[in-house]
C-alpha atoms as a PDB file:
ATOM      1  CA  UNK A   1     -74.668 146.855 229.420  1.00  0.00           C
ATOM      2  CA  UNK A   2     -76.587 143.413 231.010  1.00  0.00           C
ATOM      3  CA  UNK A   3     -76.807 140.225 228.875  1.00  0.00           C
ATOM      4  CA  UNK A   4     -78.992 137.949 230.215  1.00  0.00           C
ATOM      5  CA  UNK A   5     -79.393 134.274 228.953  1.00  0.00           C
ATOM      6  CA  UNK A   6     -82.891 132.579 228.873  1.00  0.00           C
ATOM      7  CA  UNK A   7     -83.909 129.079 228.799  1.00  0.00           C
ATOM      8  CA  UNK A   8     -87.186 127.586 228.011  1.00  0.00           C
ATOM      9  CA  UNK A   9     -87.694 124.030 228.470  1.00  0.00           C
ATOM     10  CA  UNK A  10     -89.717 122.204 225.591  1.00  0.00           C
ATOM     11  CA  UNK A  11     -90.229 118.795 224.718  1.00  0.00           C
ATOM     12  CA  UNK A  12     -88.275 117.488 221.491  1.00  0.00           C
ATOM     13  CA  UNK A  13     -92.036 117.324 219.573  1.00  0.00           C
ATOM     14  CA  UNK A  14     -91.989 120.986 220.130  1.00  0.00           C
ATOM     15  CA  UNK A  15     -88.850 121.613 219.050  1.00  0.00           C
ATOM     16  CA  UNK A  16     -86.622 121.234 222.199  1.00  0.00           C
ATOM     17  CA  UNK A  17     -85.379 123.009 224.474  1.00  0.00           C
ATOM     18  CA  UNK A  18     -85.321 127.050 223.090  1.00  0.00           C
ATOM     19  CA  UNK A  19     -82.925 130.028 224.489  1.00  0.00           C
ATOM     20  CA  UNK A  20     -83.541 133.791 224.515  1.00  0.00           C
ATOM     21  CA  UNK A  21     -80.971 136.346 224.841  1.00  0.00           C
ATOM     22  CA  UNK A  22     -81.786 139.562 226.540  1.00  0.00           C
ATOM     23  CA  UNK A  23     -79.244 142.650 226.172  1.00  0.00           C
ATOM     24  CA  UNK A  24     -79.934 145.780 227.632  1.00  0.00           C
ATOM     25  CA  UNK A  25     -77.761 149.207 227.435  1.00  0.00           C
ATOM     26  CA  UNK A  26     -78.841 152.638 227.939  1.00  0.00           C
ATOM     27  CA  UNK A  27     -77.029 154.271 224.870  1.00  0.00           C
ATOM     28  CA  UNK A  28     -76.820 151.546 221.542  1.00  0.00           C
ATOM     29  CA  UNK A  29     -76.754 151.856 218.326  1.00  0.00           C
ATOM     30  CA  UNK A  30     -76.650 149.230 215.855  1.00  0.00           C
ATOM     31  CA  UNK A  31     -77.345 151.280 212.462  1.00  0.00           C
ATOM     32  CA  UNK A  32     -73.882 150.030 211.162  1.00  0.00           C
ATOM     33  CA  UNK A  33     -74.557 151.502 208.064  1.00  0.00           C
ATOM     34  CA  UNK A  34     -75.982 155.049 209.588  1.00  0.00           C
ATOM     35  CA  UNK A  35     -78.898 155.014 206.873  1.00  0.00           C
ATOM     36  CA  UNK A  36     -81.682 155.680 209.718  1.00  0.00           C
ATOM     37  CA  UNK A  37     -82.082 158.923 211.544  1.00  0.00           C
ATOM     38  CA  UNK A  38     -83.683 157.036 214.241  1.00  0.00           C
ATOM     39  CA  UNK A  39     -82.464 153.265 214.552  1.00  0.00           C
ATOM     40  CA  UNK A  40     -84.640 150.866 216.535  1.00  0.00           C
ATOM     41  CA  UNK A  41     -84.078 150.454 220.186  1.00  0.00           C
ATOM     42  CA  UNK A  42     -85.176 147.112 220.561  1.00  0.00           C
ATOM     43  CA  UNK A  43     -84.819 143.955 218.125  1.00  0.00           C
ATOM     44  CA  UNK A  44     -86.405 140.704 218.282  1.00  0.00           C
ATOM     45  CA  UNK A  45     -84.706 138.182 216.605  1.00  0.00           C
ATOM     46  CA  UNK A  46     -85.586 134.839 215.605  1.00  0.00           C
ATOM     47  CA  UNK A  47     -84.691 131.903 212.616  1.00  0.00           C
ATOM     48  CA  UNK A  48     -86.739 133.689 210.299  1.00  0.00           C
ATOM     49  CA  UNK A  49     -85.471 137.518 210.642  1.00  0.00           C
ATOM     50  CA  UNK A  50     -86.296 140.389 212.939  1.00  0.00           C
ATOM     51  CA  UNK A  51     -88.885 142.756 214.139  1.00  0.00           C
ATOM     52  CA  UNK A  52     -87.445 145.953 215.286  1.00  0.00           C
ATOM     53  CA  UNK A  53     -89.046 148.409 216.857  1.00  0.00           C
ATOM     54  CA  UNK A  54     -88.019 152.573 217.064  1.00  0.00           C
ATOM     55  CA  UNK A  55     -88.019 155.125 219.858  1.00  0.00           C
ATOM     56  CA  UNK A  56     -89.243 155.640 222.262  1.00  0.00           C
ATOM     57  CA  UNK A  57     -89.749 152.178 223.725  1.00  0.00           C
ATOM     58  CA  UNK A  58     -92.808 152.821 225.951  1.00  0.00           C
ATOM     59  CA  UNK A  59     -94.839 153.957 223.220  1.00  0.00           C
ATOM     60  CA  UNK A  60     -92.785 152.991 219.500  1.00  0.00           C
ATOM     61  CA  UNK A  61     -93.991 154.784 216.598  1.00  0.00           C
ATOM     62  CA  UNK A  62     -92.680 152.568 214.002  1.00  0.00           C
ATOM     63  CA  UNK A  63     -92.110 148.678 213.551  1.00  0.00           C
ATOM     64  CA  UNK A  64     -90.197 147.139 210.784  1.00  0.00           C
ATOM     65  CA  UNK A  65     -90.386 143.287 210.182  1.00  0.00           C
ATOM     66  CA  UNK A  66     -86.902 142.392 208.155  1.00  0.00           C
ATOM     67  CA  UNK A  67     -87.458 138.577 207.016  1.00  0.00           C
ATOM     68  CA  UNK A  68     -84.586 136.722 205.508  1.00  0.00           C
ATOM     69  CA  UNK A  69     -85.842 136.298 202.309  1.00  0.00           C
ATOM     70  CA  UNK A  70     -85.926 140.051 201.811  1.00  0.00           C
ATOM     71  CA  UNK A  71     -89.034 140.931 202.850  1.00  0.00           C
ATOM     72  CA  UNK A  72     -89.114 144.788 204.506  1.00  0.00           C
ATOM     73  CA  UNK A  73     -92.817 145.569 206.144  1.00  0.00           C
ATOM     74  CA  UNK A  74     -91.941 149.241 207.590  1.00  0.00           C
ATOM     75  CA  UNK A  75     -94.924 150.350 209.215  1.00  0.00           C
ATOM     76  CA  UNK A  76     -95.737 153.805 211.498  1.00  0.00           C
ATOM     77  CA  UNK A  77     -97.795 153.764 214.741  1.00  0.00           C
ATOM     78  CA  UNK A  78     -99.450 156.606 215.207  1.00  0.00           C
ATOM     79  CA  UNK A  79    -100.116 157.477 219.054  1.00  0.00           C
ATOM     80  CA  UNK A  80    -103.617 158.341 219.998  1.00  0.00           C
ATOM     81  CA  UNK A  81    -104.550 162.129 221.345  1.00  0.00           C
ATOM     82  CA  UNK A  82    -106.062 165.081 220.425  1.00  0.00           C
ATOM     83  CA  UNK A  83    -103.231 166.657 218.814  1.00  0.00           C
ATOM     84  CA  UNK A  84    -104.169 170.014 216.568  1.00  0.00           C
ATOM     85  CA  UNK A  85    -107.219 171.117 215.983  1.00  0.00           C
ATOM     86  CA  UNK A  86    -108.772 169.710 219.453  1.00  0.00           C
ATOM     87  CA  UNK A  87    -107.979 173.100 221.227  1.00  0.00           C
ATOM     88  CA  UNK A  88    -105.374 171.448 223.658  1.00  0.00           C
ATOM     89  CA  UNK A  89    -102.741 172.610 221.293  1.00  0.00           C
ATOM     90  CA  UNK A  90     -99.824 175.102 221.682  1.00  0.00           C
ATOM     91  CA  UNK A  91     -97.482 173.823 218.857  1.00  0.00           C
ATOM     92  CA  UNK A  92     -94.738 172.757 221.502  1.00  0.00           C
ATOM     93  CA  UNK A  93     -94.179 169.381 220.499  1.00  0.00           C
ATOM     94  CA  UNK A  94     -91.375 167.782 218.544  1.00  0.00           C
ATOM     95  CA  UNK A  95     -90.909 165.445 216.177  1.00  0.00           C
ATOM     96  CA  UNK A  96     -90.192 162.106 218.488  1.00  0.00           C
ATOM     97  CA  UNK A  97     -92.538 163.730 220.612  1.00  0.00           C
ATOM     98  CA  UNK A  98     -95.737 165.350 219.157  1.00  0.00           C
ATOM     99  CA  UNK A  99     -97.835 167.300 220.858  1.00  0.00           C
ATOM    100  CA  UNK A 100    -101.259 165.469 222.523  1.00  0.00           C
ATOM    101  CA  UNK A 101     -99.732 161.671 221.720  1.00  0.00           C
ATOM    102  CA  UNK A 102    -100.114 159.994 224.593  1.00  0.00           C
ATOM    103  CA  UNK A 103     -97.126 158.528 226.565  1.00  0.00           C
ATOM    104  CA  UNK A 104     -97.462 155.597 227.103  1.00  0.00           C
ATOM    105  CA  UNK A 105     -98.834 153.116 229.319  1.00  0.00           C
ATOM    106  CA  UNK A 106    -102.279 154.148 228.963  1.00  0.00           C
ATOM    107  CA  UNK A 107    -103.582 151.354 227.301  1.00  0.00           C
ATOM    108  CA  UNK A 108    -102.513 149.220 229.939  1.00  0.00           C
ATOM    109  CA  UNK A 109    -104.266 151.853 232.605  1.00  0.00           C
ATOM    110  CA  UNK A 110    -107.132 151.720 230.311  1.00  0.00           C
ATOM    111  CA  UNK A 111    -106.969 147.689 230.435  1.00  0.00           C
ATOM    112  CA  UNK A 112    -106.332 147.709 234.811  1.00  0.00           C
ATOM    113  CA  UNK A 113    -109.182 150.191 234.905  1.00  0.00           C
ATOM    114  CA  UNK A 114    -111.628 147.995 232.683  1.00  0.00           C
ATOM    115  CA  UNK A 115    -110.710 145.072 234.988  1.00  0.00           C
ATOM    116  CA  UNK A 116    -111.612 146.900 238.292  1.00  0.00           C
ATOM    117  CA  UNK A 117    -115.294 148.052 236.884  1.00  0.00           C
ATOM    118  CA  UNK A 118    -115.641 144.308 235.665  1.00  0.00           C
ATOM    119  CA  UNK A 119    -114.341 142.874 239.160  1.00  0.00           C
ATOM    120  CA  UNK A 120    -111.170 140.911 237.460  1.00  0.00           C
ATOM    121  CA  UNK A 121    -108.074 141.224 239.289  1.00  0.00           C
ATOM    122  CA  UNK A 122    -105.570 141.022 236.233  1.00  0.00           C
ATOM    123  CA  UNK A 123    -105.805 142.686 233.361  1.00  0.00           C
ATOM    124  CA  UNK A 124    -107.304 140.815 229.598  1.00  0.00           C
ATOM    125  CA  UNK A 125    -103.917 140.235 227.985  1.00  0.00           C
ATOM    126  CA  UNK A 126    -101.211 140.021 230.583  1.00  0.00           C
ATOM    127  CA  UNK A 127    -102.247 137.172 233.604  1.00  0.00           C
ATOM    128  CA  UNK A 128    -101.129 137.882 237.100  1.00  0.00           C
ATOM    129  CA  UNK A 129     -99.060 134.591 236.819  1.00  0.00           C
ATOM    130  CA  UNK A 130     -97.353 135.842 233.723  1.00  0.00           C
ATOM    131  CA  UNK A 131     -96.457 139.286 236.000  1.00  0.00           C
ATOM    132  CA  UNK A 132     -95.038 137.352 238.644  1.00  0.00           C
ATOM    133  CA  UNK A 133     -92.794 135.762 236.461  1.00  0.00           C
ATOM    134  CA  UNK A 134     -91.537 138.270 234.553  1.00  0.00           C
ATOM    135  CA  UNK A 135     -90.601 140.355 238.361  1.00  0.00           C
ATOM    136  CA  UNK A 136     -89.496 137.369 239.186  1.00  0.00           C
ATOM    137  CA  UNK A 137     -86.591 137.078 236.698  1.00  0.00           C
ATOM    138  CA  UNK A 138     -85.896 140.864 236.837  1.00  0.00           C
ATOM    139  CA  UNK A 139     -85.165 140.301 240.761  1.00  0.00           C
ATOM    140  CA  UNK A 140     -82.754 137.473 239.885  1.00  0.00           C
ATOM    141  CA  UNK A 141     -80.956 139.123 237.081  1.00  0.00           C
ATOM    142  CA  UNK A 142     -80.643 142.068 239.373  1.00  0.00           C
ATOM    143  CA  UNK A 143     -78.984 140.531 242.145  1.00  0.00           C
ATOM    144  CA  UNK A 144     -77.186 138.445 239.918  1.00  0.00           C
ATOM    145  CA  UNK A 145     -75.744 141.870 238.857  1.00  0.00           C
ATOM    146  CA  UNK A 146     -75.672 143.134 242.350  1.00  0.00           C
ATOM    147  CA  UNK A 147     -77.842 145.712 241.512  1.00  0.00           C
ATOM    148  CA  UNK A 148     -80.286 147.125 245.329  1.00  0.00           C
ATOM    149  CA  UNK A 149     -82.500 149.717 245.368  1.00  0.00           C
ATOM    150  CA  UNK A 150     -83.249 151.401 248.004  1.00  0.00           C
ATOM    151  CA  UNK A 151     -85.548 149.947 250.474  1.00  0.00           C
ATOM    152  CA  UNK A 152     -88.548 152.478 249.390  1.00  0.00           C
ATOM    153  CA  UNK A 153     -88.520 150.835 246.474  1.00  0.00           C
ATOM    154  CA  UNK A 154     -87.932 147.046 247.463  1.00  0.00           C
ATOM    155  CA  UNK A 155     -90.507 146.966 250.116  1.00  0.00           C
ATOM    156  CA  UNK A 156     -93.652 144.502 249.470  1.00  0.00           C
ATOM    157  CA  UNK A 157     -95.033 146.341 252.620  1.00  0.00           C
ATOM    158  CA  UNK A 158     -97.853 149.082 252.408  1.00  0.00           C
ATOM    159  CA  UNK A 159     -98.083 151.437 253.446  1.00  0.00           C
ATOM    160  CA  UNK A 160     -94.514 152.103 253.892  1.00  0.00           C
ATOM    161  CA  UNK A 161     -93.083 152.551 257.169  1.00  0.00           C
ATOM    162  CA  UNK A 162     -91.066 155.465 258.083  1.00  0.00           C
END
């Protein structure tokens, strides 16, 4: 499991200075009370409750916003694709993982494609600047943690050199 702490500088007009905790684990569950079948995978948490969000991460089918107040909003995702009826069906799918839902990450191919044809060189909703940072902290939390891949994989270089 990695715990990361995260601090966000702000003046005292907006609030001060605000901290984010990151944990990440590759098998947790925190259905205490085992009523789910599925429990989320990822939970945002803030002063007014939680959004969680269920499996599978890259493409969740299901939010539920639990405010402290009592407020529940559970609410299903469907995932676009043709599915039955669109003759690209053969009734091998499951049910985390229907057949002809897409995957994920295509709405963000869909979003780097539309920026190519329109000559952008970042996509509409996530800035190149915002990118960098985000790498950015994953390298430091990663060699915080000690954590090299191999040089493939680390390379800025292309193409690679053999």
């Amino acid at each position: 499991m990695t715990t990361i702490l995260l601090e966000f500088p702000r003046s005292k007009a907006q609030g001060g200075t605000a901290h984010a905790v990151a944990s990440t684990s590759l098998g947790l569950s925190n259905d205490a009370i085992g009523k789910d079948v599925v429990v989320p995978n990822i939970r945002i948490q803030g002063q007014y409750g939680e959004i969680q969000v269920f499996p599978p991460a890259y493409r969740p089918t299901r939010t539920r916003l639990v405010l402290k107040d009592g407020t529940i909003i559970d609410k299903q995702w469907p995932q676009p694709g043709p599915g039955k009826g669109s003759g690209w069906y053969t009734g091998y799918g499951s049910n985390l993982n229907p057949e002809g839902e897409g995957h994920g990450l295509f709405w963000e191919a869909d979003d780097a494609a539309r920026a190519l044809i329109d000559g952008r060189k970042e996509g509409s909703r996530l800035g190149l600047d915002e990118s960098i940072m985000i790498m950015d902290i994953m390298d430091k939390v990663r060699t915080e943690a000690g954590i090299r891949y191999p040089d493939e994989v680390e390379t800025v270089c292309y193409p690679l050199q053999q």
